[in-house]
PDB file of N, CA and C in Angstrom:
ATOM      1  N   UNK A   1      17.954  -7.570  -5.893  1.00  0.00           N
ATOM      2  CA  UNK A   1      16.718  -6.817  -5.835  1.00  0.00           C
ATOM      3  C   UNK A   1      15.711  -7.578  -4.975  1.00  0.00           C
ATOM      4  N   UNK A   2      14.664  -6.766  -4.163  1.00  0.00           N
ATOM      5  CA  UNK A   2      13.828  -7.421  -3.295  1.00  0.00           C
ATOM      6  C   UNK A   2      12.762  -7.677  -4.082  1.00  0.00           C
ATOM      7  N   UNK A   3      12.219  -9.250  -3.946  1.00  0.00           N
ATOM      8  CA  UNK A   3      10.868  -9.717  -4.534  1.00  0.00           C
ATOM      9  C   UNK A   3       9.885  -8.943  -3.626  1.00  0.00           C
ATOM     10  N   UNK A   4       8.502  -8.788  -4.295  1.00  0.00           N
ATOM     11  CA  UNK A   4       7.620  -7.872  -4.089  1.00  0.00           C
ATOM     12  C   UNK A   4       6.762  -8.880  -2.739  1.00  0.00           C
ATOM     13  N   UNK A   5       7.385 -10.194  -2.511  1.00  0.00           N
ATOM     14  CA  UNK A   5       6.607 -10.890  -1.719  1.00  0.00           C
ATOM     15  C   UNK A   5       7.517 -10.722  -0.774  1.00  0.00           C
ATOM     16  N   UNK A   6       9.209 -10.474  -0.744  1.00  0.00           N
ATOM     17  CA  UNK A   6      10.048 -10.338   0.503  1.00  0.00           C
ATOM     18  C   UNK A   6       9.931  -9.145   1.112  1.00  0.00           C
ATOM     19  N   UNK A   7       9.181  -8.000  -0.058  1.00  0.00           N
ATOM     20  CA  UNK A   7       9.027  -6.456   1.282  1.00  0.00           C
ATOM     21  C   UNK A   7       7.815  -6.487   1.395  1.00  0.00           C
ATOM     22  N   UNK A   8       6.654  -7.297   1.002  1.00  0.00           N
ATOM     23  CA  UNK A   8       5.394  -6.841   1.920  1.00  0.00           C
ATOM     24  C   UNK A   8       5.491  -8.047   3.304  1.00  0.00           C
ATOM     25  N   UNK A   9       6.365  -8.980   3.017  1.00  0.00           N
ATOM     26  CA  UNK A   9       6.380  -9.494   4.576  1.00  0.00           C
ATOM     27  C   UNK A   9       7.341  -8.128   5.551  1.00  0.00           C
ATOM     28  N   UNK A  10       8.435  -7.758   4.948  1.00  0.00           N
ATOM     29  CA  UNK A  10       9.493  -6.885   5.470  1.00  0.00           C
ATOM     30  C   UNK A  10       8.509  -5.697   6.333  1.00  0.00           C
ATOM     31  N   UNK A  11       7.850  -5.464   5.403  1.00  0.00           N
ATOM     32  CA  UNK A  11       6.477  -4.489   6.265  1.00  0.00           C
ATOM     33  C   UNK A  11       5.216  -4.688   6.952  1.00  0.00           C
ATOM     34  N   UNK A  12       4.967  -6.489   6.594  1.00  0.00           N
ATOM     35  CA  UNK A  12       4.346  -6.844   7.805  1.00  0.00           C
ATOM     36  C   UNK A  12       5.061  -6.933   8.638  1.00  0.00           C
ATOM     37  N   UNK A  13       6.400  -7.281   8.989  1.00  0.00           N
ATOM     38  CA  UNK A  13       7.039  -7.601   9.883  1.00  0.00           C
ATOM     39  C   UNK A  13       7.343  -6.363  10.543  1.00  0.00           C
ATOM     40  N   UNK A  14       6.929  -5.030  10.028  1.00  0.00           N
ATOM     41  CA  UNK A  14       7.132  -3.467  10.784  1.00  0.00           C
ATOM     42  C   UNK A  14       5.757  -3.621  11.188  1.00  0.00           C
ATOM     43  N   UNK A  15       5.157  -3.957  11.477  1.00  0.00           N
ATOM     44  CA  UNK A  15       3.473  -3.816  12.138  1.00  0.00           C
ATOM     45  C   UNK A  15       2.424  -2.999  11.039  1.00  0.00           C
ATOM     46  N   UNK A  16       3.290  -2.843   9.495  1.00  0.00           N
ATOM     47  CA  UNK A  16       1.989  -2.303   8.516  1.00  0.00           C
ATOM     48  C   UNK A  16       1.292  -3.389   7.842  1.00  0.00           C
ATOM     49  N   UNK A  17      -0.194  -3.359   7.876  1.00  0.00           N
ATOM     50  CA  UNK A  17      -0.912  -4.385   7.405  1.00  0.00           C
ATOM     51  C   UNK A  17      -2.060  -3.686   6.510  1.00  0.00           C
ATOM     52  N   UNK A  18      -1.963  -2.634   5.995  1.00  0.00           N
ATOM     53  CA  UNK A  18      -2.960  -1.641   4.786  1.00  0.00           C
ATOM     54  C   UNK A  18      -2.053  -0.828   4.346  1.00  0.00           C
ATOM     55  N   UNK A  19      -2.879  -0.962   3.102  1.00  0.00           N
ATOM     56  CA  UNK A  19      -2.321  -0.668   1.974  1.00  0.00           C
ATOM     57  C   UNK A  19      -3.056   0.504   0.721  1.00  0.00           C
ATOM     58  N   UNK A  20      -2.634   1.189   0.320  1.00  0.00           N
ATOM     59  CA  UNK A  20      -3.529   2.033  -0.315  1.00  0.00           C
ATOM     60  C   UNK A  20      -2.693   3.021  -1.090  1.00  0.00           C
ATOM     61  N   UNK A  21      -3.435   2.993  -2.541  1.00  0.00           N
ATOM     62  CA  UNK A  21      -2.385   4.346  -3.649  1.00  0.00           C
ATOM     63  C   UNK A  21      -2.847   4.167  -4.869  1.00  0.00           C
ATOM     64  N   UNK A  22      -2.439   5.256  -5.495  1.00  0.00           N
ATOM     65  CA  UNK A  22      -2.424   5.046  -7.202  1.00  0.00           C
ATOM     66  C   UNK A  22      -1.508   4.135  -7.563  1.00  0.00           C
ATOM     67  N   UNK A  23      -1.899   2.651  -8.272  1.00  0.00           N
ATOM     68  CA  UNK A  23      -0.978   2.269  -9.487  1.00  0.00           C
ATOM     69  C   UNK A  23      -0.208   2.630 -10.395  1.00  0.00           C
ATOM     70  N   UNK A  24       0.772   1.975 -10.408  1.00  0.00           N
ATOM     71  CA  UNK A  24       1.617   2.811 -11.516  1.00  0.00           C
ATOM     72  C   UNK A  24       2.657   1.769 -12.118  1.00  0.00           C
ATOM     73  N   UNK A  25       2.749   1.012 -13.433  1.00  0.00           N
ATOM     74  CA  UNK A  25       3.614   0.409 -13.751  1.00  0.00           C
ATOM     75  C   UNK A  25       4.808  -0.162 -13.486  1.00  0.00           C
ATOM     76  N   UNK A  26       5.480   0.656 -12.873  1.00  0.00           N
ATOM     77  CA  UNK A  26       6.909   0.498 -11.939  1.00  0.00           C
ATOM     78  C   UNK A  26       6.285  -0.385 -10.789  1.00  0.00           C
ATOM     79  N   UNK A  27       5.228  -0.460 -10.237  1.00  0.00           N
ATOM     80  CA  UNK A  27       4.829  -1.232  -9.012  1.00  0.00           C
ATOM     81  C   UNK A  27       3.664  -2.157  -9.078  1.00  0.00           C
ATOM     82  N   UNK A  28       3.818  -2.734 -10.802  1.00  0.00           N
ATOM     83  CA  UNK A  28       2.510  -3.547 -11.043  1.00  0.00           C
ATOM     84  C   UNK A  28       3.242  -4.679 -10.045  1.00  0.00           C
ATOM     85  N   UNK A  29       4.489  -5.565  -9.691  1.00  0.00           N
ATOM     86  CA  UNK A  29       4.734  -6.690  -8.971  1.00  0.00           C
ATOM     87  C   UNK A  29       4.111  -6.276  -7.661  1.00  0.00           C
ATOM     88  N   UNK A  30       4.057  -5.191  -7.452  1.00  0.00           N
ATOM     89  CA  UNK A  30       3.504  -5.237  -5.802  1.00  0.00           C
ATOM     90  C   UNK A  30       2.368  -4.999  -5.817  1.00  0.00           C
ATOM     91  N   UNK A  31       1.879  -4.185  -6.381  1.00  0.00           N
ATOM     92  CA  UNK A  31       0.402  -4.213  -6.686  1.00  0.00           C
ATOM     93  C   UNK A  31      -0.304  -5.468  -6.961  1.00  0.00           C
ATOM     94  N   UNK A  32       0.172  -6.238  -7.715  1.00  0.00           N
ATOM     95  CA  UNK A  32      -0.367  -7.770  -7.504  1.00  0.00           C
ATOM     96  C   UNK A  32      -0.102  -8.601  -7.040  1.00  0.00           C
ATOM     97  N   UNK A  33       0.903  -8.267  -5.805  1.00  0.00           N
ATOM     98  CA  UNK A  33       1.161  -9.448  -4.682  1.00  0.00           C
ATOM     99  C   UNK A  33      -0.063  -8.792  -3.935  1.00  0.00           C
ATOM    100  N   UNK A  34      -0.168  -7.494  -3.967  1.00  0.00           N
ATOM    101  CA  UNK A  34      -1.752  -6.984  -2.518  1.00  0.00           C
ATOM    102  C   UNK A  34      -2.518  -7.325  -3.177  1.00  0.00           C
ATOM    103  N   UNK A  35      -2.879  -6.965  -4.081  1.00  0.00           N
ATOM    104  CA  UNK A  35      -4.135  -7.946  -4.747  1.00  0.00           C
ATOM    105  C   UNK A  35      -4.823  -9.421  -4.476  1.00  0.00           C
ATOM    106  N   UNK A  36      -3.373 -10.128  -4.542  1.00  0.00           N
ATOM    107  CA  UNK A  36      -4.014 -11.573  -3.887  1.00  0.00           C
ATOM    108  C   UNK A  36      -3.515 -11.862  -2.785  1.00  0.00           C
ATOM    109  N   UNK A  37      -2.724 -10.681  -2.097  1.00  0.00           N
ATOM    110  CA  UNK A  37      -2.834 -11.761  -0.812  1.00  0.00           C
ATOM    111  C   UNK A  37      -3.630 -10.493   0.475  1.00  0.00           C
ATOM    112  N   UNK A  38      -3.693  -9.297   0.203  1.00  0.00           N
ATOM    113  CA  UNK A  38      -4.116  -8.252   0.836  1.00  0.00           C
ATOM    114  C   UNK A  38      -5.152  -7.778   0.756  1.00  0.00           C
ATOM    115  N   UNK A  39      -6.280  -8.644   0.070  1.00  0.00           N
ATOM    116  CA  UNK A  39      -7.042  -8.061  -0.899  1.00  0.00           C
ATOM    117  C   UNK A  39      -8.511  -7.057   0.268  1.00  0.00           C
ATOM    118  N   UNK A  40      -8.189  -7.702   1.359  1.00  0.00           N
ATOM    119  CA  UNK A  40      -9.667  -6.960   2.448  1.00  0.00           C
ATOM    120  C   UNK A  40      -8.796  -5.528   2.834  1.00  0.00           C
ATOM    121  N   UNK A  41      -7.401  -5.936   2.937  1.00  0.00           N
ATOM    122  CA  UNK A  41      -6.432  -4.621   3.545  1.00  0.00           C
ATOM    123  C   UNK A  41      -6.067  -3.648   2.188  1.00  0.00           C
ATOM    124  N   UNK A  42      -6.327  -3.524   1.024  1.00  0.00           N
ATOM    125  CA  UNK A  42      -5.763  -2.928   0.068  1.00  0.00           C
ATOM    126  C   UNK A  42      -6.356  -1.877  -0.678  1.00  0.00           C
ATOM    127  N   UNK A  43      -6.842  -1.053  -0.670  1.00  0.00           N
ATOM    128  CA  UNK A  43      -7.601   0.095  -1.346  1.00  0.00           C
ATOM    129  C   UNK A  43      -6.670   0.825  -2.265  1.00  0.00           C
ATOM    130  N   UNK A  44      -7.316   0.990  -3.664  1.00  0.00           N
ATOM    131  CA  UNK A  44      -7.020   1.308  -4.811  1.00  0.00           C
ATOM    132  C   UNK A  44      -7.712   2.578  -4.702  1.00  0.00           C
ATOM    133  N   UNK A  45      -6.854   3.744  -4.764  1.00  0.00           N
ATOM    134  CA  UNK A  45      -7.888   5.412  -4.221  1.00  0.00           C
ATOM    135  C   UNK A  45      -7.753   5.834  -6.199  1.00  0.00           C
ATOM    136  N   UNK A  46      -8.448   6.871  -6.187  1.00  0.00           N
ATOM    137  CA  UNK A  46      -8.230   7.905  -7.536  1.00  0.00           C
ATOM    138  C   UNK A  46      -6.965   8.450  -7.499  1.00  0.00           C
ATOM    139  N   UNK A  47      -6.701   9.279  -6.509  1.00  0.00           N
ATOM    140  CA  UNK A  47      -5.581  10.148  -6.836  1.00  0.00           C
ATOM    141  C   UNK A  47      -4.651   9.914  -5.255  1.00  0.00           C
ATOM    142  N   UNK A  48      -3.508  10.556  -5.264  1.00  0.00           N
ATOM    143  CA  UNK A  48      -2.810  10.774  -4.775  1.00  0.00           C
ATOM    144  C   UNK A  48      -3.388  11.094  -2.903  1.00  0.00           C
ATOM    145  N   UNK A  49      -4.021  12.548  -3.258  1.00  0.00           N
ATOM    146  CA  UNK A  49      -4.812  12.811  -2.009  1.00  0.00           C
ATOM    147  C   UNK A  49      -5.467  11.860  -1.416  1.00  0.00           C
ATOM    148  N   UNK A  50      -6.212  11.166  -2.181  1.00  0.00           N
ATOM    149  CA  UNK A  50      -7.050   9.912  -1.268  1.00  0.00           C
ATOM    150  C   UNK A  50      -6.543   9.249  -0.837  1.00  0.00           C
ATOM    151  N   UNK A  51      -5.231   8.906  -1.148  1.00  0.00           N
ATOM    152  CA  UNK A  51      -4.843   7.618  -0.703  1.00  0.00           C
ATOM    153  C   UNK A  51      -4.229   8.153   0.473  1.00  0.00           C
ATOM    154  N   UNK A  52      -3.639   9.410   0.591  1.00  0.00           N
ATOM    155  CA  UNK A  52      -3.003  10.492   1.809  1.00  0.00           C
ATOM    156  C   UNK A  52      -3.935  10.059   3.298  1.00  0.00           C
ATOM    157  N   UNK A  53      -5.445  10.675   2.592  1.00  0.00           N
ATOM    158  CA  UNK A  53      -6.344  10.757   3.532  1.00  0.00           C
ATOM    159  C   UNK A  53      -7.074   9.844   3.858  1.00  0.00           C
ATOM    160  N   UNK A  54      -6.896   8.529   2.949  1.00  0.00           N
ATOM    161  CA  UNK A  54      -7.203   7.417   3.479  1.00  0.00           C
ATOM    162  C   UNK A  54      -6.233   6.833   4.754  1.00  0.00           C
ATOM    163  N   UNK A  55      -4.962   6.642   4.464  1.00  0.00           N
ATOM    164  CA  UNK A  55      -3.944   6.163   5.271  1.00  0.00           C
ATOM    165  C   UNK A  55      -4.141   7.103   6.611  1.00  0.00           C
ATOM    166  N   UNK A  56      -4.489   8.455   6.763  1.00  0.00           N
ATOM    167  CA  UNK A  56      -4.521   9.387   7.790  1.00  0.00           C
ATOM    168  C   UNK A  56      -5.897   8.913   8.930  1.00  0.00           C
ATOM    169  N   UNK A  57      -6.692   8.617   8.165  1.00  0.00           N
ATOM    170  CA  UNK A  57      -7.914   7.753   8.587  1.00  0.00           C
ATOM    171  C   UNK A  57      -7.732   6.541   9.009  1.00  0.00           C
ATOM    172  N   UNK A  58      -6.500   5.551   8.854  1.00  0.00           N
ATOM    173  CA  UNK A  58      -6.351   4.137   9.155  1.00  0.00           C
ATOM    174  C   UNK A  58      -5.587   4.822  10.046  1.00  0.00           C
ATOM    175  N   UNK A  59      -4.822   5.373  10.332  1.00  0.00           N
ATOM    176  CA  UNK A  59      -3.840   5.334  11.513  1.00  0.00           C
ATOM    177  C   UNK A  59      -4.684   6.139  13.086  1.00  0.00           C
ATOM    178  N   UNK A  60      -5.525   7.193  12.429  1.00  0.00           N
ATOM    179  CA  UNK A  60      -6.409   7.871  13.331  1.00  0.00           C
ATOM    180  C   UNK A  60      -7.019   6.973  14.640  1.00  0.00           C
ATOM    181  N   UNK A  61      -7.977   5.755  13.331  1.00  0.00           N
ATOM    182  CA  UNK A  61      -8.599   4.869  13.389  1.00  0.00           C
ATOM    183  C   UNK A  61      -8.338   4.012  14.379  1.00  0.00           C
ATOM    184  N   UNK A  62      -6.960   3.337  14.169  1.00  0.00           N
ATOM    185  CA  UNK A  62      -6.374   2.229  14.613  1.00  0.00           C
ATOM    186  C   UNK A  62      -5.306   2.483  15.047  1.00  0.00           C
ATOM    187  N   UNK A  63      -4.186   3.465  15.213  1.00  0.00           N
ATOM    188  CA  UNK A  63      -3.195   3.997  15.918  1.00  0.00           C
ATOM    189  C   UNK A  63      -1.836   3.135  15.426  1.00  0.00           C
ATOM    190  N   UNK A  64      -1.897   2.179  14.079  1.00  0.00           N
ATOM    191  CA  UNK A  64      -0.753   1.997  13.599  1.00  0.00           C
ATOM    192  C   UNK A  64      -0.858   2.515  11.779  1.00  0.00           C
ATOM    193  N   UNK A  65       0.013   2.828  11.297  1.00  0.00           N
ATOM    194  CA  UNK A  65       0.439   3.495   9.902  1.00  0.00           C
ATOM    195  C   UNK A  65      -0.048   1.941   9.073  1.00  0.00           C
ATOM    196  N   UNK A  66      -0.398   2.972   8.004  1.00  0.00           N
ATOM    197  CA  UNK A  66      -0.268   2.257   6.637  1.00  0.00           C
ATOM    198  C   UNK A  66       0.616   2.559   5.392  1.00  0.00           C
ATOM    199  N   UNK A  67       0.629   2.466   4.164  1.00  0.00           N
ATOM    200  CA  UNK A  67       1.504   2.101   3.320  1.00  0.00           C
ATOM    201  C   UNK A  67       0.879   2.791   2.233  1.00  0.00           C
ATOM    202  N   UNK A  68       1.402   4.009   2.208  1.00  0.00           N
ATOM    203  CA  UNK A  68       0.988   4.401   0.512  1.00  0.00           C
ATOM    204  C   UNK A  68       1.484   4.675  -0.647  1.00  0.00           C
ATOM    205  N   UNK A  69       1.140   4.366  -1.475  1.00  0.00           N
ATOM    206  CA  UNK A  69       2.483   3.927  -2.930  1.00  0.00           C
ATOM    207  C   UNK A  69       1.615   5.081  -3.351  1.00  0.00           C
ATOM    208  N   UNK A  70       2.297   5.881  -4.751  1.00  0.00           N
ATOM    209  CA  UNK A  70       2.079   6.426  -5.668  1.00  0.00           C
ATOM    210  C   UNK A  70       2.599   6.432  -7.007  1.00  0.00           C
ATOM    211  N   UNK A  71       1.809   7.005  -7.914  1.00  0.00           N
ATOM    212  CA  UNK A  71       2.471   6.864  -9.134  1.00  0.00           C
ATOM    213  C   UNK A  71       3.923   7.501  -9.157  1.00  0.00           C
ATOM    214  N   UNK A  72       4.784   7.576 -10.082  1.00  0.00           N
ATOM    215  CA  UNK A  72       6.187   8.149 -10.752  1.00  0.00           C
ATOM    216  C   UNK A  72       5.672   9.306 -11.155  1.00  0.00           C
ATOM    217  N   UNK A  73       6.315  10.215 -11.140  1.00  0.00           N
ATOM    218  CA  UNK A  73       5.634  11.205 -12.017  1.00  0.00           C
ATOM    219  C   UNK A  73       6.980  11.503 -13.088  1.00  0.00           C
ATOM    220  N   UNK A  74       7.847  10.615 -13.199  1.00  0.00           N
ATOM    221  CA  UNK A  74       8.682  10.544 -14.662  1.00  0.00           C
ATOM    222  C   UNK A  74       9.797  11.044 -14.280  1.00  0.00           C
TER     223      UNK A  74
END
């Protein structure tokens, strides 16, 4: 299994450096590797949509993708 510190290099190493989504248990290890090491690049949205239209706004913005996790929905 991949440590949560070997795929956020794996995806720095794809040119993604932001981060943004709903939390969700299944992804508390990665959620708290961005926490301390991503913490200016990492936005914690409300829902689902925000984090959509946040990431749509970073790439607009800056012309490379970001990374958006979401909850499980079970």
């Amino acid at each position: 299994m991949i440590t949560a510190d070997g795929f956020l290099a794996h995806l720095r190493s794809r040119g993604i450096d932001f981060f943004c989504g709903v939390p969700d248990s299944l992804l508390k290890s990665f959620c708290a590797c961005l926490t301390e090491t991503e913490a200016e690049n990492h936005v914690i949205t409300a829902n689902e949509g925000g984090a959509i239209g946040l990431a749509a706004g970073h790439y607009l913005a800056t012309g490379r993708p970001a990374l958006v996790y979401m909850q499980n929905s079970g």
